[in-house]
C-alpha atoms as a PDB file:
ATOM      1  CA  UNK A   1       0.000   0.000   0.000  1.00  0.00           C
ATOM      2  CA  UNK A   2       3.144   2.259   0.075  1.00  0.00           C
ATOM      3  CA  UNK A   3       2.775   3.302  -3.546  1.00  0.00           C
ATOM      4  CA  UNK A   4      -1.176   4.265  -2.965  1.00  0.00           C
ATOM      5  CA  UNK A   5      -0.757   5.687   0.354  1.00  0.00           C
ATOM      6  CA  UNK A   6       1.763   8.204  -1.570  1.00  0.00           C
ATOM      7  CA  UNK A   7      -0.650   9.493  -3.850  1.00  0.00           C
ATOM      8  CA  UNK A   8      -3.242   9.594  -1.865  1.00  0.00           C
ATOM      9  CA  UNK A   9      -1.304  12.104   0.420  1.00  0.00           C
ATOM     10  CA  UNK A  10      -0.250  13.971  -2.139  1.00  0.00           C
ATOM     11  CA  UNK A  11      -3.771  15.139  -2.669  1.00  0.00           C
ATOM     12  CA  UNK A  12      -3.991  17.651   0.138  1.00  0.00           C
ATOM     13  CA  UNK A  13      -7.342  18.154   2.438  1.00  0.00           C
ATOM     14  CA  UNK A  14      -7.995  14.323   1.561  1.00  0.00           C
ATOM     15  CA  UNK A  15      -9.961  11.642   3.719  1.00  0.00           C
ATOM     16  CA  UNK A  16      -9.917   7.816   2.838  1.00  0.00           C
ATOM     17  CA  UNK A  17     -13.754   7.104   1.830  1.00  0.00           C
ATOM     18  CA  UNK A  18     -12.923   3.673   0.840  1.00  0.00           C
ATOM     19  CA  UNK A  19     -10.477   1.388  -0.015  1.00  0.00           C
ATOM     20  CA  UNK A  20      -9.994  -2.794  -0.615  1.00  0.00           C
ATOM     21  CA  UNK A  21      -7.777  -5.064  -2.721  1.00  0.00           C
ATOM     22  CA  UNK A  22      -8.862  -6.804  -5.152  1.00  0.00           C
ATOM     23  CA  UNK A  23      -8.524  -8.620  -8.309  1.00  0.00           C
ATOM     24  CA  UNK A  24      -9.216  -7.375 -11.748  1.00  0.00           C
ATOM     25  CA  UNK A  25      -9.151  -9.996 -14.140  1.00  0.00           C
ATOM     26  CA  UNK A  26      -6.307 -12.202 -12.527  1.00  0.00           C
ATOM     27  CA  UNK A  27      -3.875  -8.967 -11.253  1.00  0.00           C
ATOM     28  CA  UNK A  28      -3.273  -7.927  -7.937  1.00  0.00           C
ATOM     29  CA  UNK A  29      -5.388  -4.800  -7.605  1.00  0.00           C
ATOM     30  CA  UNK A  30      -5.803  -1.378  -4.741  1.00  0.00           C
ATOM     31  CA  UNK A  31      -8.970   1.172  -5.224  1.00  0.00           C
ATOM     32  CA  UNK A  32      -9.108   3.692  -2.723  1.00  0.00           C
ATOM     33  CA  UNK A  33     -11.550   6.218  -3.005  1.00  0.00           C
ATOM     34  CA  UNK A  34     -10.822  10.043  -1.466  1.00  0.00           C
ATOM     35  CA  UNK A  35     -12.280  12.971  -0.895  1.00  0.00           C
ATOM     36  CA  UNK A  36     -11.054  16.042  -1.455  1.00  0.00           C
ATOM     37  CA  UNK A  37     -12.022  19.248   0.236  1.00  0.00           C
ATOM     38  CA  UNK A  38     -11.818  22.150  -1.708  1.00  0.00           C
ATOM     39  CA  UNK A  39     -10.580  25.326  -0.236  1.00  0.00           C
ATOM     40  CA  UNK A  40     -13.636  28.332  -0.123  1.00  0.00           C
ATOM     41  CA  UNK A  41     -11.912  30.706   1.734  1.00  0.00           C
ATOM     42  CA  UNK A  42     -13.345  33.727   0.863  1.00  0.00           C
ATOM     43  CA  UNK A  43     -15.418  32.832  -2.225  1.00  0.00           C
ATOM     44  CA  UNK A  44     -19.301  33.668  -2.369  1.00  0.00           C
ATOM     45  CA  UNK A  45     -20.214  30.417  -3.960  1.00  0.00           C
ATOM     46  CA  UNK A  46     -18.497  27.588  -2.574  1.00  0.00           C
ATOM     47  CA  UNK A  47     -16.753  24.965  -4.700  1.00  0.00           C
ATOM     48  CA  UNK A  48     -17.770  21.323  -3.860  1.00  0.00           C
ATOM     49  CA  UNK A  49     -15.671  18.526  -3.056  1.00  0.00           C
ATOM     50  CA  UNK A  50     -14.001  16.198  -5.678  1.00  0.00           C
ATOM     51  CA  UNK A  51     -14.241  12.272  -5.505  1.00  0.00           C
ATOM     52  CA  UNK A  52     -11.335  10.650  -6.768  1.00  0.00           C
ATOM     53  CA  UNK A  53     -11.029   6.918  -6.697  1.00  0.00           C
ATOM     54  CA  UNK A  54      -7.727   5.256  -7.591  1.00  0.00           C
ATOM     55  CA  UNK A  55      -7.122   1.683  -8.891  1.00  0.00           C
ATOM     56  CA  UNK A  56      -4.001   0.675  -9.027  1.00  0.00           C
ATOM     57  CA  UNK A  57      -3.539  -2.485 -10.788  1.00  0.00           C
ATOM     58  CA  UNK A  58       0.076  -4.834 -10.910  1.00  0.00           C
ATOM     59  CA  UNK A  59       1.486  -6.630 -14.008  1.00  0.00           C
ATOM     60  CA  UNK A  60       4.923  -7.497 -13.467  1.00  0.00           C
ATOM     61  CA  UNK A  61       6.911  -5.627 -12.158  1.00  0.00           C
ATOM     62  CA  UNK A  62       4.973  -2.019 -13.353  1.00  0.00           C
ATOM     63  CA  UNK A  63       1.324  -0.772 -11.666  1.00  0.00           C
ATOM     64  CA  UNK A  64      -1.003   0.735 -14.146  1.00  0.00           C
ATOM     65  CA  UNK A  65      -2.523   3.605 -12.300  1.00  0.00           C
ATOM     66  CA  UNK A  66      -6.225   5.124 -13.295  1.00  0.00           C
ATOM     67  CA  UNK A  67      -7.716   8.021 -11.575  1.00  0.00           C
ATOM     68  CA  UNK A  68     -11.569   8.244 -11.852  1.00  0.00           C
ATOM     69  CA  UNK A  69     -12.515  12.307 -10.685  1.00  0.00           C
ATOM     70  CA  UNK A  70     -15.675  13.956 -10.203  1.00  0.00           C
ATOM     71  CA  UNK A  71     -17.516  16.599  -8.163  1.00  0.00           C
ATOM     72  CA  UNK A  72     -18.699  14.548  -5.450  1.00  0.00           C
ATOM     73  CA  UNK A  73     -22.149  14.932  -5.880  1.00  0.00           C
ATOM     74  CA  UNK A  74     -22.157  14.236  -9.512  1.00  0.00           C
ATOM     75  CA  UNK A  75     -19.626  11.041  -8.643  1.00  0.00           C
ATOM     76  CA  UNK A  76     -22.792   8.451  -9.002  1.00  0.00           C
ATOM     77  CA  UNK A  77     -23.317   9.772 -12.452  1.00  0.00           C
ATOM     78  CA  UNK A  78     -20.097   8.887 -14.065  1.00  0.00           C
ATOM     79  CA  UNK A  79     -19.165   5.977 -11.847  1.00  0.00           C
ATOM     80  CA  UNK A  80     -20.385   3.035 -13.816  1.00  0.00           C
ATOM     81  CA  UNK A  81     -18.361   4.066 -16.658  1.00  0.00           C
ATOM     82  CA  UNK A  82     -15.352   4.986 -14.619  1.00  0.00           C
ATOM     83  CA  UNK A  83     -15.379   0.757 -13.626  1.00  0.00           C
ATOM     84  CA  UNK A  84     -16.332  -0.136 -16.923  1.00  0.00           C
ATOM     85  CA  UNK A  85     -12.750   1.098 -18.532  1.00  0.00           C
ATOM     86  CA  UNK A  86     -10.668  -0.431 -15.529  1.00  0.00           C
ATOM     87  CA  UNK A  87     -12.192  -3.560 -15.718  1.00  0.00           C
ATOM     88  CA  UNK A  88     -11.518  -3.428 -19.456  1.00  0.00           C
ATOM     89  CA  UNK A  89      -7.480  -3.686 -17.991  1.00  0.00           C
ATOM     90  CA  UNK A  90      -7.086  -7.426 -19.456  1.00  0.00           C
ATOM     91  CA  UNK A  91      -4.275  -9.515 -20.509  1.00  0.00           C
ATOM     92  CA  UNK A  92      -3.619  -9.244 -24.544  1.00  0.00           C
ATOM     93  CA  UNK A  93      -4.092 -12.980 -26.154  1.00  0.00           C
ATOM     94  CA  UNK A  94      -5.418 -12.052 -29.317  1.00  0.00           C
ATOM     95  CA  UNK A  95      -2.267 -13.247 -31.427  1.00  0.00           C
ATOM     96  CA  UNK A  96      -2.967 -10.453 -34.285  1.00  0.00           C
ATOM     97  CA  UNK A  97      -2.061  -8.239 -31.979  1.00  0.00           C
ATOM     98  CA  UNK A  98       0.676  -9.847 -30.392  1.00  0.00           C
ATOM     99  CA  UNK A  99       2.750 -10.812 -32.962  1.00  0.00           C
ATOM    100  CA  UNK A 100       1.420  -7.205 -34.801  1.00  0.00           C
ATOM    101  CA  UNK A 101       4.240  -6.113 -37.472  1.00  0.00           C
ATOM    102  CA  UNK A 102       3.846  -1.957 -37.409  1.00  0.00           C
ATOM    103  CA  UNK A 103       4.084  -0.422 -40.756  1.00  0.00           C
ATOM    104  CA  UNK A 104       7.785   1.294 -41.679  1.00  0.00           C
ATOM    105  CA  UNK A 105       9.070   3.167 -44.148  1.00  0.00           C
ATOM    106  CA  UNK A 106      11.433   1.399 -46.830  1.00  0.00           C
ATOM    107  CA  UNK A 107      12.881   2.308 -49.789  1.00  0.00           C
ATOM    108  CA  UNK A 108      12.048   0.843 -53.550  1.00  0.00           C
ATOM    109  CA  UNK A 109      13.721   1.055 -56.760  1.00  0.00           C
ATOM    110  CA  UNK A 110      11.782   2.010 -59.567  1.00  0.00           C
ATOM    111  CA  UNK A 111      12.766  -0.583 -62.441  1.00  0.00           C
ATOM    112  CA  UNK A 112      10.688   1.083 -65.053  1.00  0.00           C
ATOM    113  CA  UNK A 113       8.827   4.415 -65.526  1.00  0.00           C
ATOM    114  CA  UNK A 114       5.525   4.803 -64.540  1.00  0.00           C
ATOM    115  CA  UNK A 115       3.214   6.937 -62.628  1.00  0.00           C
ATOM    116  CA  UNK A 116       3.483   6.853 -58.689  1.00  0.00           C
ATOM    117  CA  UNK A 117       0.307   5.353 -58.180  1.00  0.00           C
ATOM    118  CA  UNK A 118       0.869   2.672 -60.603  1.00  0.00           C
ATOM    119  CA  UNK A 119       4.122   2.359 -58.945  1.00  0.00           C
ATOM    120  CA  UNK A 120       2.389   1.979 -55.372  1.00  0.00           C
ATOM    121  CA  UNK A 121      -0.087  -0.517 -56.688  1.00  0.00           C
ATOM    122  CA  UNK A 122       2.789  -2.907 -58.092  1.00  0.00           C
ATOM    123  CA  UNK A 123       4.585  -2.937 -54.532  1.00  0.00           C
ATOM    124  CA  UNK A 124       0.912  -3.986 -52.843  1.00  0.00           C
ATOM    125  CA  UNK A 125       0.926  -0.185 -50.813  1.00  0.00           C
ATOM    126  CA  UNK A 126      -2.545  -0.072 -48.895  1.00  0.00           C
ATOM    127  CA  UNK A 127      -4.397   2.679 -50.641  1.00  0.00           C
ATOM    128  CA  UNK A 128      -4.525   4.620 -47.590  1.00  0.00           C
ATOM    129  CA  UNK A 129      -1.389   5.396 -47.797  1.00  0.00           C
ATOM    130  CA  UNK A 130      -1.369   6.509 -51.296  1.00  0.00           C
ATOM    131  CA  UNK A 131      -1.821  10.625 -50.073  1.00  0.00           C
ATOM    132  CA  UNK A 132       1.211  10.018 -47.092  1.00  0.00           C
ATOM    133  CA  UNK A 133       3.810   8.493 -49.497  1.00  0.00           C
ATOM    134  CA  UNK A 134       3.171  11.363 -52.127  1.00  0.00           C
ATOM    135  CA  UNK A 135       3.864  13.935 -49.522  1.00  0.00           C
ATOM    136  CA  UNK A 136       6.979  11.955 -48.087  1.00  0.00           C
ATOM    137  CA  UNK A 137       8.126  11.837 -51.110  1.00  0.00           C
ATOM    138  CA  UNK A 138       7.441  15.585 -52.410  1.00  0.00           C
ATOM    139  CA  UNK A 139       5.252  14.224 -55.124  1.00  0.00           C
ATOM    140  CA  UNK A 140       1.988  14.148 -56.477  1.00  0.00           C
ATOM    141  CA  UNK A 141       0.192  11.011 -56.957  1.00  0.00           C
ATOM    142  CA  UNK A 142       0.495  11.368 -61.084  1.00  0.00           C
ATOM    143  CA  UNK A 143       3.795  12.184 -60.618  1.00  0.00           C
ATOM    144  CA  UNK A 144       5.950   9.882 -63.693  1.00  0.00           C
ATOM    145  CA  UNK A 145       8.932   8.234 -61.664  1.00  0.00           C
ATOM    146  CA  UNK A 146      11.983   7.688 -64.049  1.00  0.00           C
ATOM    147  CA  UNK A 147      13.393   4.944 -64.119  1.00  0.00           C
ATOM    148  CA  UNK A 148      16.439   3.909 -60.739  1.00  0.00           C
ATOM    149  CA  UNK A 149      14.868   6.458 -59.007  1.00  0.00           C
ATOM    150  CA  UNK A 150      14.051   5.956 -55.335  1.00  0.00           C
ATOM    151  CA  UNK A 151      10.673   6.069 -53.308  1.00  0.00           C
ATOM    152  CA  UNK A 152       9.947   6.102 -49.936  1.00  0.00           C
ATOM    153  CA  UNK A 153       6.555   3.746 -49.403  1.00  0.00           C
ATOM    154  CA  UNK A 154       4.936   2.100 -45.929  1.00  0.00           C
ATOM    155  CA  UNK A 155       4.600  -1.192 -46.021  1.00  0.00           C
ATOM    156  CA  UNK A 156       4.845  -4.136 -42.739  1.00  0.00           C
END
């Protein structure tokens, strides 16, 4: 509870409304929930308190931190989607997405003249790209390449 305890505390005029471990899908998991006074000295209309809960949940050696803040008497209203995006905190298994290649810039020879977007079609560049690669390249997209001249394209 070190880690929590020091960021609760560094939220000053705080009291402890709640707090309990727990486990969100399989990790070790802290919420603590604190209120925070606000300071109206000297102000006509007084500012209300702030709810802040804090879930701090452990993968490894790291803890993902996610602060969920509200005025406390509008905390009820946002609370059910506050939960709903830390419970989302899940281990990845899709393997798409872990063995994901990003996209990266490489460099192609032209072998024979034609226009760029003929030339981007031929080396299977998502058409999405098509606008980015002109630019990188300072060209249009019915720009005619010559021939041993080099182009920039995205590709995994």
């Amino acid at each position: 509870m070190n880690y929590s305890d020091s960021i609760a505390t560094k939220l000053s005029a705080s009291s402890i409304l709640d707090q309990n471990q727990t486990y969100i899908n399989g990790f070790n998991s802290l919420y603590k929930s604190v209120l925070v006074r606000s300071s109206n000295s000297g102000q006509e209309t007084p500012n209300p308190d702030t709810q802040v809960d804090m879930t701090f949940i452990r993968k490894g050696n790291m803890i993902y931190t996610f602060l969920a803040m509200s005025q406390s008497n509008h905390f009820y209203k946002y609370e059910r989607a506050f939960h709903r995006t830390i419970n989302s905190f899940s281990r990845v298994r899709d393997p798409r997405i872990l063995q994901a290649k990003p996209f990266r810039i490489q460099t192609r020879r032209v072998v024979r003249p034609r226009s760029l977007v003929a030339f981007l079609q031929a080396n299977r560049v998502q058409k999405r790209w098509y606008k980015q690669v002109a630019h990188l390249n300072g060209l249009s997209l019915n720009s005619m390449l010559k021939r041993n001249q080099w182009i920039k394209i995205i590709a995994k």
